[in-house]
PDB file of N, CA and C in Angstrom:
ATOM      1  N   UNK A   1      -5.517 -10.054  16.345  1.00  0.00           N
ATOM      2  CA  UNK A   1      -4.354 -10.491  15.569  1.00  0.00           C
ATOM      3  C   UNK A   1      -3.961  -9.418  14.550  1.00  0.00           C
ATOM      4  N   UNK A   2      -2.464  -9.235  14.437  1.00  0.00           N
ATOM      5  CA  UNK A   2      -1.998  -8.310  13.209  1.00  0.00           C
ATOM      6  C   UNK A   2      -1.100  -8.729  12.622  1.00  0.00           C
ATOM      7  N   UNK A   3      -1.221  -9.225  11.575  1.00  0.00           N
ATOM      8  CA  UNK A   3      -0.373  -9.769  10.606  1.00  0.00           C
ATOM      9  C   UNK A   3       0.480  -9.026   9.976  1.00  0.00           C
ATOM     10  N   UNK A   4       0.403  -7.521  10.195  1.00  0.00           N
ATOM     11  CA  UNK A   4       1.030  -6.933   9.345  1.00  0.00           C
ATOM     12  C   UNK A   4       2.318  -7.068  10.481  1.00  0.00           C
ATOM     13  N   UNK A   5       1.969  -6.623  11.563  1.00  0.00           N
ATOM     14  CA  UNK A   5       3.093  -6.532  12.338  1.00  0.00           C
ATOM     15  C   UNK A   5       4.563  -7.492  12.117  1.00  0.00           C
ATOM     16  N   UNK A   6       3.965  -8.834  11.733  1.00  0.00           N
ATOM     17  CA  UNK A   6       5.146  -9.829  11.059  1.00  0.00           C
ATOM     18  C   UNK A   6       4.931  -9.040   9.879  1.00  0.00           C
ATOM     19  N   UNK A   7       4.809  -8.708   9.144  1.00  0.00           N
ATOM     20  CA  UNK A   7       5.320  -8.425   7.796  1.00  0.00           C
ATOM     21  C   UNK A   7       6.398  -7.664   7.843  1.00  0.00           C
ATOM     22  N   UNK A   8       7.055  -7.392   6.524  1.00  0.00           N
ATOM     23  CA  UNK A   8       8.199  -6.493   6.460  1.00  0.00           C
ATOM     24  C   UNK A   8       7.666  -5.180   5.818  1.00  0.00           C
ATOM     25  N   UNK A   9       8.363  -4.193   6.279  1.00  0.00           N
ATOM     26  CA  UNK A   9       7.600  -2.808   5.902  1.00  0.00           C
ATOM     27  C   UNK A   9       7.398  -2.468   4.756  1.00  0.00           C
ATOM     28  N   UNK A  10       7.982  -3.333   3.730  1.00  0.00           N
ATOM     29  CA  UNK A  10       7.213  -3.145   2.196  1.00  0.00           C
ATOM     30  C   UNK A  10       6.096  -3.846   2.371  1.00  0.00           C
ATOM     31  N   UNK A  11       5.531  -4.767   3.215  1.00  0.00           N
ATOM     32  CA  UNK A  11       4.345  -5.516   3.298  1.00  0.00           C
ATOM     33  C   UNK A  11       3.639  -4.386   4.149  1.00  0.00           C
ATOM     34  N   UNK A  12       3.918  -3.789   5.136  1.00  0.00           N
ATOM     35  CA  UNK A  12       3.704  -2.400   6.003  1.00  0.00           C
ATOM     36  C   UNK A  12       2.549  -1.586   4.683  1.00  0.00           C
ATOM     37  N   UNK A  13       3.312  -1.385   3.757  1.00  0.00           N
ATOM     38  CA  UNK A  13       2.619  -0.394   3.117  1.00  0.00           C
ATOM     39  C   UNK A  13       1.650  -1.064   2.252  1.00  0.00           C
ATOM     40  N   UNK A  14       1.814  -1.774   1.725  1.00  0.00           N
ATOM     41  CA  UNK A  14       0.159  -2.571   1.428  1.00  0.00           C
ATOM     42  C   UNK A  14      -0.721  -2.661   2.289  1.00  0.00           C
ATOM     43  N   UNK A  15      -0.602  -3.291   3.230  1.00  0.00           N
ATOM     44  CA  UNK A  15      -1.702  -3.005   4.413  1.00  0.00           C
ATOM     45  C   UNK A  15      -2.138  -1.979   4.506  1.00  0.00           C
ATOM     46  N   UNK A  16      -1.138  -0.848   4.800  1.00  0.00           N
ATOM     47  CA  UNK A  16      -2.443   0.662   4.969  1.00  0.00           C
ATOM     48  C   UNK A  16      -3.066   0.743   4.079  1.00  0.00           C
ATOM     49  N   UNK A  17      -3.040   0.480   2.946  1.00  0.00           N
ATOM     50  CA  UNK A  17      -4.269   0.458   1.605  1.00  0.00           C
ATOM     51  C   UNK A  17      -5.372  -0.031   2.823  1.00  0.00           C
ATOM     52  N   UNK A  18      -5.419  -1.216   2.870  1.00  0.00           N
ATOM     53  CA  UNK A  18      -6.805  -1.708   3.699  1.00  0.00           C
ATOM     54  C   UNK A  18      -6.266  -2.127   4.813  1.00  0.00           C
ATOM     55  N   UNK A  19      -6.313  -1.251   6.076  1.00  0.00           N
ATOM     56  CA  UNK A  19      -6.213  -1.863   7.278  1.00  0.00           C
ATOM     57  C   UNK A  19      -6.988  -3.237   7.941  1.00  0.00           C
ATOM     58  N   UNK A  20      -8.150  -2.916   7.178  1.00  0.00           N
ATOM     59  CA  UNK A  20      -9.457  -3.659   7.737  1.00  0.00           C
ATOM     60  C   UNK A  20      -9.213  -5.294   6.926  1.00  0.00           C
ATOM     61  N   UNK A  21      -7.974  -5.828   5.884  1.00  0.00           N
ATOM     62  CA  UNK A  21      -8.161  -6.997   5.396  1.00  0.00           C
ATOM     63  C   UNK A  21      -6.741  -6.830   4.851  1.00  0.00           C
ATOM     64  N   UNK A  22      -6.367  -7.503   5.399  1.00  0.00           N
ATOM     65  CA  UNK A  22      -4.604  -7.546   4.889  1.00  0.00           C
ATOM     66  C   UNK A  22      -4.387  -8.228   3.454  1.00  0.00           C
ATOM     67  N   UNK A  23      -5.685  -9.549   3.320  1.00  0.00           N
ATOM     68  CA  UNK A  23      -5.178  -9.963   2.163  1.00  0.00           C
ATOM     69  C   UNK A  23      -5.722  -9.069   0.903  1.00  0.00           C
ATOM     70  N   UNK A  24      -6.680  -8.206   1.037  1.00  0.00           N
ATOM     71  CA  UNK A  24      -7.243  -7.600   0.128  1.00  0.00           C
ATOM     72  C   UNK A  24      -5.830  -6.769  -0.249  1.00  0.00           C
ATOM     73  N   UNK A  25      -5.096  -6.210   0.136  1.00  0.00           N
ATOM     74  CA  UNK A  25      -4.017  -5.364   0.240  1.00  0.00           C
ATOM     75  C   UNK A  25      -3.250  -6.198  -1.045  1.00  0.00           C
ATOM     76  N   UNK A  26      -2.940  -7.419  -0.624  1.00  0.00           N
ATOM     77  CA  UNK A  26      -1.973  -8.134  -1.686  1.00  0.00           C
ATOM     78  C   UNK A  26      -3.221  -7.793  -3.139  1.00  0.00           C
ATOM     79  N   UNK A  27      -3.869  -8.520  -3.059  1.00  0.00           N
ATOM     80  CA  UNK A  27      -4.277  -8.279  -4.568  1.00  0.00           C
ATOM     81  C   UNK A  27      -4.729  -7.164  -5.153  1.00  0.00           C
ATOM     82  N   UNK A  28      -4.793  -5.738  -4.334  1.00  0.00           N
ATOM     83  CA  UNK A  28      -4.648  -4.725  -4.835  1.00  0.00           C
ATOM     84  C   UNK A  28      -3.556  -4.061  -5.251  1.00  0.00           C
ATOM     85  N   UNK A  29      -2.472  -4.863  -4.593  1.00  0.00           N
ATOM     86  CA  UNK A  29      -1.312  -4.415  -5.182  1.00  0.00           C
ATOM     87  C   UNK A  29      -0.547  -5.185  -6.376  1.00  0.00           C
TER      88      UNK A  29
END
């Protein structure tokens, strides 16, 4: 599963922070 793939590409770039945990991404950002 890739969640980022639904995301929108400002959500795109949080994810590459952590590929490996999408939600970690949100609260690092």
């Amino acid at each position: 599963m890739t969640p980022h793939i639904n995301a929108k590409k400002g959500d795109i770039a949080e994810t590459v922070l952590m590929p490996g945990d999408p939600r970690r991404a949100k609260w690092a950002a």
